[in-house]
C-alpha atoms as a PDB file:
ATOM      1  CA  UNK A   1       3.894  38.396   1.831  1.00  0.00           C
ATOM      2  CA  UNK A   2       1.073  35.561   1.212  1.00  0.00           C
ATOM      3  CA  UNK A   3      -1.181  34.494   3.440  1.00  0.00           C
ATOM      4  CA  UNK A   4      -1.225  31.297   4.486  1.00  0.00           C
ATOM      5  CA  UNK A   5      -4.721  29.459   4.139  1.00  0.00           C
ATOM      6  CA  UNK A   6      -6.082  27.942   6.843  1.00  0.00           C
ATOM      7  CA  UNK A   7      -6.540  24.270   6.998  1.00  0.00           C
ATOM      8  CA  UNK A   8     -10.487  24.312   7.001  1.00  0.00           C
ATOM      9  CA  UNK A   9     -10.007  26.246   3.891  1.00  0.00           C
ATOM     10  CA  UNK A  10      -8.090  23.932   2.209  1.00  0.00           C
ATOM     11  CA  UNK A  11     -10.434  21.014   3.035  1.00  0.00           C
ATOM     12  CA  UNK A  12     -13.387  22.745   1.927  1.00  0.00           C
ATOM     13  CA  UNK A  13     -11.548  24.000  -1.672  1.00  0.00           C
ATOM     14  CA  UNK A  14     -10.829  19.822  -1.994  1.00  0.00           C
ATOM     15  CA  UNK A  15     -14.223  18.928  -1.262  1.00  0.00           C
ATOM     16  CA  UNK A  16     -16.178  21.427  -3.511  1.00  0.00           C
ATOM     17  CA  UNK A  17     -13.081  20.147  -6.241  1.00  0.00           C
ATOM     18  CA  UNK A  18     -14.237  16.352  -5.556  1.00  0.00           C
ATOM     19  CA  UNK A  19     -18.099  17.648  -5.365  1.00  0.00           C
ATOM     20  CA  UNK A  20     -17.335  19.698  -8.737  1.00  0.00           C
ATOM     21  CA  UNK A  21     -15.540  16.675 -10.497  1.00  0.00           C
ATOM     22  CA  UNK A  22     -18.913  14.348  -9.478  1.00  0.00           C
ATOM     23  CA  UNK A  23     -21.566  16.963 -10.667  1.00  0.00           C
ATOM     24  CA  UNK A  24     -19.587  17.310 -13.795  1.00  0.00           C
ATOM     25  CA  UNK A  25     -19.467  13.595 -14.514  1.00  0.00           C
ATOM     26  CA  UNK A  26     -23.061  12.886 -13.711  1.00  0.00           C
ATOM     27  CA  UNK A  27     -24.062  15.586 -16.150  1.00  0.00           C
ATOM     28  CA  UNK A  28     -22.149  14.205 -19.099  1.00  0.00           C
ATOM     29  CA  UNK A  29     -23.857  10.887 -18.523  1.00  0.00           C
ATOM     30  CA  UNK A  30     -27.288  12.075 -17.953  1.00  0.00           C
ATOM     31  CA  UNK A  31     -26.902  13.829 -20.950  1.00  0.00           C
ATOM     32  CA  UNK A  32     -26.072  10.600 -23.236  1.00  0.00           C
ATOM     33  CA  UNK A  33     -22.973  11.522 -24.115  1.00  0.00           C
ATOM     34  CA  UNK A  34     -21.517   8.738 -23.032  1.00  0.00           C
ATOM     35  CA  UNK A  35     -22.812   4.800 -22.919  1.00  0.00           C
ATOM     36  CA  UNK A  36     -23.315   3.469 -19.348  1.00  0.00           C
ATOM     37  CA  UNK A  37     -22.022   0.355 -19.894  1.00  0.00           C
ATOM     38  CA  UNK A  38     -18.877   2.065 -20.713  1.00  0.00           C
ATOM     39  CA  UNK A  39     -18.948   4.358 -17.761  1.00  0.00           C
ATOM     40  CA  UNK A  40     -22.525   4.549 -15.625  1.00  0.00           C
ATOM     41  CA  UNK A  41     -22.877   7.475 -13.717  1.00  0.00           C
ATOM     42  CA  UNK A  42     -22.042   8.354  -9.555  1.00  0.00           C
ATOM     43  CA  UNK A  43     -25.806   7.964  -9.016  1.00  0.00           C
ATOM     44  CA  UNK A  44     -25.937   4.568 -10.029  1.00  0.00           C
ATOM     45  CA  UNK A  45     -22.422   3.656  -8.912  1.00  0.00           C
ATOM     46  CA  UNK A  46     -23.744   4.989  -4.951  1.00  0.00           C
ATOM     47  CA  UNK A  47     -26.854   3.487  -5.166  1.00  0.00           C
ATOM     48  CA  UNK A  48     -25.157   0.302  -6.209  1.00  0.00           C
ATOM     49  CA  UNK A  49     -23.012   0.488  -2.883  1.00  0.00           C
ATOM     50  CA  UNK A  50     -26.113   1.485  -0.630  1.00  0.00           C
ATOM     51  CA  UNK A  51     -27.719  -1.465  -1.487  1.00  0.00           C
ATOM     52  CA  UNK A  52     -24.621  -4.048  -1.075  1.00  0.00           C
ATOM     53  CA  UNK A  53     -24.118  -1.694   2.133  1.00  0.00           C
ATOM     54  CA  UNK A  54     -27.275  -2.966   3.379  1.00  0.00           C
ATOM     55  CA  UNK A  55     -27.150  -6.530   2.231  1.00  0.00           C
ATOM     56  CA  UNK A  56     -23.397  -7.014   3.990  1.00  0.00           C
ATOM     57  CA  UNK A  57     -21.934  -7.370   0.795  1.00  0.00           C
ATOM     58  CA  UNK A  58     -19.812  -4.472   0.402  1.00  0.00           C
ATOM     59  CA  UNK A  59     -17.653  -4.716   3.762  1.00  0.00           C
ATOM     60  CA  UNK A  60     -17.122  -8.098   3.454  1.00  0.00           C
ATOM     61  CA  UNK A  61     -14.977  -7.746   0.181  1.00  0.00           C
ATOM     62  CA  UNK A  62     -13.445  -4.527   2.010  1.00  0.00           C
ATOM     63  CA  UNK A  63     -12.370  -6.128   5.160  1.00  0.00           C
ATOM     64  CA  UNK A  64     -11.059  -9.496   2.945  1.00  0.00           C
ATOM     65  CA  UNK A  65      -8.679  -7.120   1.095  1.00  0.00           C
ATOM     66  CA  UNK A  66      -8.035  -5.017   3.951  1.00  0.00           C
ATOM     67  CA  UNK A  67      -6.610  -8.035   5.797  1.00  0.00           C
ATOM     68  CA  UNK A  68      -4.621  -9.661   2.829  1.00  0.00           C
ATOM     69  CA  UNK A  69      -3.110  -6.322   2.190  1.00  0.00           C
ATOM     70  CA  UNK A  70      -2.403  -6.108   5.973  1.00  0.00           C
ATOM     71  CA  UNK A  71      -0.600  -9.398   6.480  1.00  0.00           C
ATOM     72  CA  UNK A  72       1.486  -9.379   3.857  1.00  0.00           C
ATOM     73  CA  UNK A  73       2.292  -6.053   4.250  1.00  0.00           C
ATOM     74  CA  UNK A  74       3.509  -6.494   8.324  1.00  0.00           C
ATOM     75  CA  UNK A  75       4.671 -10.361   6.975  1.00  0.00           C
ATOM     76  CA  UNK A  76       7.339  -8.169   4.565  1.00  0.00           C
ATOM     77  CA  UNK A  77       8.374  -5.147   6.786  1.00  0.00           C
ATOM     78  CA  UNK A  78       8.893  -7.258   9.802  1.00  0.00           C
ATOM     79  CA  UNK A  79      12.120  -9.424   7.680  1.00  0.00           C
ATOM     80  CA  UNK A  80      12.716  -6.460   5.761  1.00  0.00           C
ATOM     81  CA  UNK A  81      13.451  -3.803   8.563  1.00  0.00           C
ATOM     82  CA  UNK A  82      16.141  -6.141  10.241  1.00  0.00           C
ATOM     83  CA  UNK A  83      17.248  -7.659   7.107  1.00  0.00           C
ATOM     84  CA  UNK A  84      17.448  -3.873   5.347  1.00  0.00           C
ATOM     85  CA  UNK A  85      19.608  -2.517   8.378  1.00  0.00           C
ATOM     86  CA  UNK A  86      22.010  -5.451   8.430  1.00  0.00           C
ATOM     87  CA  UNK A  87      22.802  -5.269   4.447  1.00  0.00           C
ATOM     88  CA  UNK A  88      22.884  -1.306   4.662  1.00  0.00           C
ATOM     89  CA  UNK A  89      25.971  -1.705   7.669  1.00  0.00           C
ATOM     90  CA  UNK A  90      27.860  -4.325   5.675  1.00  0.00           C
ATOM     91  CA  UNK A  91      29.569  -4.390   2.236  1.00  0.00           C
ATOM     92  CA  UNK A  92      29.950  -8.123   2.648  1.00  0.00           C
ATOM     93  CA  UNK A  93      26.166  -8.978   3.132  1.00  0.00           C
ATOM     94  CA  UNK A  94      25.276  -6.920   0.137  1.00  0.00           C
ATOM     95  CA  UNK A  95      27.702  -8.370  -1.746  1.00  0.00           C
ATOM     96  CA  UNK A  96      25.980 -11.696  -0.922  1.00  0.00           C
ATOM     97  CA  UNK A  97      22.234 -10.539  -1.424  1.00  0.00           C
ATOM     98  CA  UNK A  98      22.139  -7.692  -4.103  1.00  0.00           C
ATOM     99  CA  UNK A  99      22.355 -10.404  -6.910  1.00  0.00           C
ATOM    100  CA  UNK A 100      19.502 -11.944  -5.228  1.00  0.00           C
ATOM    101  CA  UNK A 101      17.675  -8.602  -4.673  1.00  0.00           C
ATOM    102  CA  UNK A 102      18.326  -7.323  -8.436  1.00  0.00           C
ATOM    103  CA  UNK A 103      16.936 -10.117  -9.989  1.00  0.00           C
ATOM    104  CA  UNK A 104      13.613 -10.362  -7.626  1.00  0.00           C
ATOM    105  CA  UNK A 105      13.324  -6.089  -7.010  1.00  0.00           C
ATOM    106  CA  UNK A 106      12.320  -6.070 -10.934  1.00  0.00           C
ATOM    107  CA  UNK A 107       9.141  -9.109 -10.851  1.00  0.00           C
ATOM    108  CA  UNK A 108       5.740  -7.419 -10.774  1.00  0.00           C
ATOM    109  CA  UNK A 109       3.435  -9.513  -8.597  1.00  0.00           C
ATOM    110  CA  UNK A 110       1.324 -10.876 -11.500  1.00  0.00           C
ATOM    111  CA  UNK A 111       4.469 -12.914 -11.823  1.00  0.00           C
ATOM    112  CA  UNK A 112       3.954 -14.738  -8.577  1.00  0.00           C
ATOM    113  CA  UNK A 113       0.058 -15.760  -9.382  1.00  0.00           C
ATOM    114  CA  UNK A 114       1.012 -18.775 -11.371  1.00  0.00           C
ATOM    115  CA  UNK A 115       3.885 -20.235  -8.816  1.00  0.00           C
ATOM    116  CA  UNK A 116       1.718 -19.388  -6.243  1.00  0.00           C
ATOM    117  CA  UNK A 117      -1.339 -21.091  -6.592  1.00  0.00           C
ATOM    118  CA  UNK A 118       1.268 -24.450  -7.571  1.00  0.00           C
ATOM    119  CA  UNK A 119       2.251 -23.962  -4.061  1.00  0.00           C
ATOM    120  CA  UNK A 120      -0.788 -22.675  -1.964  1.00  0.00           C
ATOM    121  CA  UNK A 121      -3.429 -23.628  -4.397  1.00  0.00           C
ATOM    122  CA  UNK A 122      -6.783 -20.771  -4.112  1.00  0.00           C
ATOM    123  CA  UNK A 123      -6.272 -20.365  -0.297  1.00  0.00           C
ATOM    124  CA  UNK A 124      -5.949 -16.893   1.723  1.00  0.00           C
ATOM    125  CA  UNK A 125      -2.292 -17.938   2.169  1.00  0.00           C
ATOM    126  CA  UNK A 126      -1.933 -17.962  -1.519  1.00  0.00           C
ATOM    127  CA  UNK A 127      -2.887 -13.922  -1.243  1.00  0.00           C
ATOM    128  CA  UNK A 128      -0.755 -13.068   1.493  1.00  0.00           C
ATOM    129  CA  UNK A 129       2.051 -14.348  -0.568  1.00  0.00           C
ATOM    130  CA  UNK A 130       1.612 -12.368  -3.415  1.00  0.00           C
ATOM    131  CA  UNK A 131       1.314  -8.968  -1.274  1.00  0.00           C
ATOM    132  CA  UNK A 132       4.549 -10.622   0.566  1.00  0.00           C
ATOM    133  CA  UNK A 133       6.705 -11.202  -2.735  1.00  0.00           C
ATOM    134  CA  UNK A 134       5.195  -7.765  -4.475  1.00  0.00           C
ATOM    135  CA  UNK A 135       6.187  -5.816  -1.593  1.00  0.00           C
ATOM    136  CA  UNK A 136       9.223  -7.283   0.039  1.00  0.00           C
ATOM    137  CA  UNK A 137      11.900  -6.485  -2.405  1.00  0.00           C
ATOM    138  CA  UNK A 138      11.037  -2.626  -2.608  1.00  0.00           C
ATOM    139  CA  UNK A 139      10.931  -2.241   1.401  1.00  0.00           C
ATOM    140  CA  UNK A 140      14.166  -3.546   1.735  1.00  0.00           C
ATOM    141  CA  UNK A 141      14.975  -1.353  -0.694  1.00  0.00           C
ATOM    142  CA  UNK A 142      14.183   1.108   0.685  1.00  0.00           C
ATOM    143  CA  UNK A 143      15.415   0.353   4.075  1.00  0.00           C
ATOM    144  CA  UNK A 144      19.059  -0.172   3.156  1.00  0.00           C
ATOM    145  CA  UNK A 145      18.716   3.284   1.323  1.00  0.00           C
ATOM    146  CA  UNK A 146      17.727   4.524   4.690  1.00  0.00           C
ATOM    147  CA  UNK A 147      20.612   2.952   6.607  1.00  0.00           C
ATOM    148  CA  UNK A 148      23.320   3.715   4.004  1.00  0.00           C
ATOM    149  CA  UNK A 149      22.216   7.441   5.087  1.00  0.00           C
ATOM    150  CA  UNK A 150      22.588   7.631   8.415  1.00  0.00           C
ATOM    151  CA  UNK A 151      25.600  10.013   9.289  1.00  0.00           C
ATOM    152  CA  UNK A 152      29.135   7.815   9.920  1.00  0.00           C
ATOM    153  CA  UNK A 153      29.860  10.297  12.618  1.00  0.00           C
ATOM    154  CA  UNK A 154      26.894   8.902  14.642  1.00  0.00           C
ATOM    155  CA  UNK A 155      28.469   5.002  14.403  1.00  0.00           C
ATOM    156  CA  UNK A 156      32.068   6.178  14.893  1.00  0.00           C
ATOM    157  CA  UNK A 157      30.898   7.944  18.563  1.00  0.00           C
ATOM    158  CA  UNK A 158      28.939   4.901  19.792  1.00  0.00           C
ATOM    159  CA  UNK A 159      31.461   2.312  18.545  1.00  0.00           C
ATOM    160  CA  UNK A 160      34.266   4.508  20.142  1.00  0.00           C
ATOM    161  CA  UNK A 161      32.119   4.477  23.108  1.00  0.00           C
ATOM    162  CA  UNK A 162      32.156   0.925  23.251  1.00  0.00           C
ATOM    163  CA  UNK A 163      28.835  -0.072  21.752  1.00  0.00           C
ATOM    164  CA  UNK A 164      29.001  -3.650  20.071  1.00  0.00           C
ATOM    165  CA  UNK A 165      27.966  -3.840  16.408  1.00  0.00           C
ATOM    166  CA  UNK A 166      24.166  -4.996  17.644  1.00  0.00           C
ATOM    167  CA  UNK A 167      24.248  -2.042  19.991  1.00  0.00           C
ATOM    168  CA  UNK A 168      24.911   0.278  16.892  1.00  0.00           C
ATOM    169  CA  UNK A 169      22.210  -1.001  14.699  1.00  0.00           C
ATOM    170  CA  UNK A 170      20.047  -0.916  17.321  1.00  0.00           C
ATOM    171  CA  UNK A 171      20.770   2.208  19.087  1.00  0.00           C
ATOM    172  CA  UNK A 172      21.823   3.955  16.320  1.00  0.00           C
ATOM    173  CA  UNK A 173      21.331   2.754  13.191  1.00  0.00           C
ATOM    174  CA  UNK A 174      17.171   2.239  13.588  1.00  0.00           C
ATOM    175  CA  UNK A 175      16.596   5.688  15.332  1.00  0.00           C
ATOM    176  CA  UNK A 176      18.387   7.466  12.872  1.00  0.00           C
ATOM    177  CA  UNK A 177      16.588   5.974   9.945  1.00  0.00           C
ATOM    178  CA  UNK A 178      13.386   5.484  10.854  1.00  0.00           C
ATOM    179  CA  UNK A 179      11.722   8.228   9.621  1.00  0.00           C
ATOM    180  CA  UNK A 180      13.308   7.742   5.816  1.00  0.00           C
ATOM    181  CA  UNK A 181      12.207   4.052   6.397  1.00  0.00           C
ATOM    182  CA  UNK A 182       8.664   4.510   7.750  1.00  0.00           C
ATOM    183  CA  UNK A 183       8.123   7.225   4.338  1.00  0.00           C
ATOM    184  CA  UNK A 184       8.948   4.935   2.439  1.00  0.00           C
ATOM    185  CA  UNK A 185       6.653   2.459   3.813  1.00  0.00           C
ATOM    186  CA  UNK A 186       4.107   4.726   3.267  1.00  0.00           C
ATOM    187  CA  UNK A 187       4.873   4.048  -0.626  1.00  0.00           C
ATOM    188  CA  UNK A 188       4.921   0.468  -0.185  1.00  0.00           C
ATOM    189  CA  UNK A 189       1.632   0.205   1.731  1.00  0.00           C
ATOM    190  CA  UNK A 190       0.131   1.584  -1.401  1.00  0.00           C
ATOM    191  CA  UNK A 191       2.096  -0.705  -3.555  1.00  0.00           C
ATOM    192  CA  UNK A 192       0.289  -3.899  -1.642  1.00  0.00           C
ATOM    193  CA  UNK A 193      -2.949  -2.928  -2.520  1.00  0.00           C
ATOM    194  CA  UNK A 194      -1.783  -3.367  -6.125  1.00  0.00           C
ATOM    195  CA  UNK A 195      -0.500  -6.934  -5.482  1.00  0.00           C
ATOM    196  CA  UNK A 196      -3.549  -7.637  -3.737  1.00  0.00           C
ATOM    197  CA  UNK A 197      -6.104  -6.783  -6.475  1.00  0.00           C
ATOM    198  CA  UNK A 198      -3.682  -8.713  -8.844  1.00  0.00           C
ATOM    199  CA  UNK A 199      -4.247 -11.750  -6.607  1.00  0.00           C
ATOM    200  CA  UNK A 200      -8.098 -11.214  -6.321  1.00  0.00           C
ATOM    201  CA  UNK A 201      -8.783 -10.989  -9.920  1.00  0.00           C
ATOM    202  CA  UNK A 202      -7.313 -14.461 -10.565  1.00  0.00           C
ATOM    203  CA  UNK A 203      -8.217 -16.520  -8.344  1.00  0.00           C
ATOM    204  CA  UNK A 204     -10.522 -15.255  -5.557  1.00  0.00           C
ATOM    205  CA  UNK A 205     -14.302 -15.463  -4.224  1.00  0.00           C
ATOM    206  CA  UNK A 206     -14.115 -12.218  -2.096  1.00  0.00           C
ATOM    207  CA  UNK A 207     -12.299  -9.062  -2.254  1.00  0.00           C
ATOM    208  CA  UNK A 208     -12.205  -5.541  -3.762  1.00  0.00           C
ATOM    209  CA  UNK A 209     -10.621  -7.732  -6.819  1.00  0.00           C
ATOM    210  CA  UNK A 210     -13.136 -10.273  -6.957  1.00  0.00           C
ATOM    211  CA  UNK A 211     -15.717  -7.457  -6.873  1.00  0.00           C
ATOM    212  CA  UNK A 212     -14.741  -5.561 -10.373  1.00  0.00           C
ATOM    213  CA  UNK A 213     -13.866  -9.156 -12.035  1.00  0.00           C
ATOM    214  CA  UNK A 214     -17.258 -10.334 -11.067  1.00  0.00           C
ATOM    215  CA  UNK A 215     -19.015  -6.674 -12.278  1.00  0.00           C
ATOM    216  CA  UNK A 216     -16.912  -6.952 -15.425  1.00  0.00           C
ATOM    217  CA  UNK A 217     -17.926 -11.036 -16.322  1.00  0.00           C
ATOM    218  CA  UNK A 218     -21.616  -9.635 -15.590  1.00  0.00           C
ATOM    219  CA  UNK A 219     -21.842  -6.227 -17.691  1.00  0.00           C
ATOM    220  CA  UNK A 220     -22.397  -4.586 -14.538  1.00  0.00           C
ATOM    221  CA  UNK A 221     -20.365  -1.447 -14.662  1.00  0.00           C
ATOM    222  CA  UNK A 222     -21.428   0.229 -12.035  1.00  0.00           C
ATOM    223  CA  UNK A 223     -19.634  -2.425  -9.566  1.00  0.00           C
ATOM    224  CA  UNK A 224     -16.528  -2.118 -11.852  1.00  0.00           C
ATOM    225  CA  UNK A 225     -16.405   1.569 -10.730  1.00  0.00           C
ATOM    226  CA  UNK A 226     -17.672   1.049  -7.243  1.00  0.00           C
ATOM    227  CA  UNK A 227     -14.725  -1.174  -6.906  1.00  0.00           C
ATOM    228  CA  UNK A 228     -12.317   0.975  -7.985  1.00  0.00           C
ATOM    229  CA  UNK A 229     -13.544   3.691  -5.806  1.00  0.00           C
ATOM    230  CA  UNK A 230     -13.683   1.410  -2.750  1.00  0.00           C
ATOM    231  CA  UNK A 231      -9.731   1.125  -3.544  1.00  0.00           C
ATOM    232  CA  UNK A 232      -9.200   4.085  -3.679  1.00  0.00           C
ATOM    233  CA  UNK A 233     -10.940   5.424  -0.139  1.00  0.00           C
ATOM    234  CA  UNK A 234      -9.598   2.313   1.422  1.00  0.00           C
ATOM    235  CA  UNK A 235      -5.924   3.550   0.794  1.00  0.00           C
ATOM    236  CA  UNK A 236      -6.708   6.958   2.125  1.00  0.00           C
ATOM    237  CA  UNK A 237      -8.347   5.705   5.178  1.00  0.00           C
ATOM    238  CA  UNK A 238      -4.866   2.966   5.878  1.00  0.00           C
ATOM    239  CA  UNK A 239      -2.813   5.847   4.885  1.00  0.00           C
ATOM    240  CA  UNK A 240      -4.346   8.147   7.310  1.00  0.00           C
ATOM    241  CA  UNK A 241      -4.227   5.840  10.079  1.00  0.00           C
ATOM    242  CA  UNK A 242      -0.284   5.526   8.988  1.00  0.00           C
ATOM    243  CA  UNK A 243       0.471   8.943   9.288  1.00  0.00           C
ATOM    244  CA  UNK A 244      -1.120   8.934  12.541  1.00  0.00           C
ATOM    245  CA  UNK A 245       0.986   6.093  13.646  1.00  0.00           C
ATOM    246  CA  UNK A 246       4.009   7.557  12.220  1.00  0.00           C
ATOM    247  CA  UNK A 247       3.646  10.701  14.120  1.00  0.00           C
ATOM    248  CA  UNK A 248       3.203   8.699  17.598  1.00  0.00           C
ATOM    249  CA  UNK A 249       6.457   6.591  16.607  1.00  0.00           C
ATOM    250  CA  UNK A 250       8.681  10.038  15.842  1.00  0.00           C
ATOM    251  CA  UNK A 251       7.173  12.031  18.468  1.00  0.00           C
ATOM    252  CA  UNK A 252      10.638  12.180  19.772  1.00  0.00           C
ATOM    253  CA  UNK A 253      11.604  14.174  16.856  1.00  0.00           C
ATOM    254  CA  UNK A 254       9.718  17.200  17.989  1.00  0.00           C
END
């Protein structure tokens, strides 16, 4: 029988992988084999980020996507969560909204950019919109999926129990769900950070967006990469805190 690694292990085997993967790609650029305004290498792309570190730069365009992902993000699941568990318990309501839902599940959230800035013009509004719209058709999605799962033996006791059809949805329905709903949440958190950066590289003057449009208009390829990577630690770090939420919220399942 194997023996399980320990979780220290496991950390330190991804961090010498991620320390490995670095070393390798500074080598091949120190070594000219590659151009470094095609891809510079870590050294310049950190000591790129120390210095907007210092100057304030660098968390301002983090904590301006950071919130536009944020409020779109809550702006969608807060209509989709009710909305989602009302079409999941009734044929009729889907009937109603699934043409609706098939023809707006399918638009990327480039699509919105042009409408958009008609209606909002280049305001922050104008971003949470886009995250909204990119992100509101797959959560409820995802949370009638959910719904349409939860065992009919579970609704037949509590109706025959006397629970009204609220109480069910409620009661029943939300519990019962909620962890398929809040994983797949997890998914759509990721997907806003891709509707974000869509909105920043349009029309934007801060923002993990703005950031690699700006380093790309200037040559500067070391803040195209140090944006990326910013993106990339950013969703770790929200997805972390997440799955930290997530376990207070289904402590019950324990």
């Amino acid at each position: 029988m194997k023996r399980k690694m320990s979780r220290a292990a496991l950390i330190t085997i991804s961090a010498a992988s991620v320390l490995a993967f670095l070393l390798l790609w500074e080598a091949v650029c120190r070594l000219g084999k590659v151009d470094p305004i095609f891809l510079p290498p870590p050294s310049a792309v950190f000591d790129k980020g120390g210095t907007m570190w210092r100057d304030g730069a660098l968390w301002t365009n983090v904590l301006a996507s950071a919130r536009r992902v944020m409020v779109g993000f809550l702006a969608a699941t807060l209509v989709a969560i009710p909305l989602g568990i009302v079409l999941g318990t009734s044929s009729v309501s889907r009937a109603i909204f699934d043409p609706i839902l098939s023809f707006l599940r399918p638009l990327p959230s480039m699509s919105w950019v042009p409408l958009s800035l008609l209606w909002f013009g280049i305001t922050e509004t104008q971003k949470y919109s886009i995250v909204f719209m990119g992100t509101f058709a797959p959560a409820l999605v995802y949370v009638i999926e959910a719904t349409r799962g939860v065992d009919p033996l579970l609704i037949r006791a509590a109706r025959n129990l006397g629970a009204s059809r609220w109480q069910v949805m409620r009661e029943v329905v939300l519990p019962a769900s909620l962890p398929q709903i809040l994983s797949g949440l997890k998914v759509i958190l990721g997907l806003s950070w891709t509707c974000v950066i869509s909105a920043e590289l349009v029309a934007a003057r801060e923002g993990l967006g703005f950031l690699i449009m700006n380093g790309k208009e200037f040559f500067q390829t070391e803040i195209v990469v140090l944006g990326m990577m910013l993106i990339s630690v950013t969703v770790l770090l929200t997805d972390f805190v997440f799955r930290a939420l997530e376990g207070r919220v289904l402590r019950w399942r324990e």
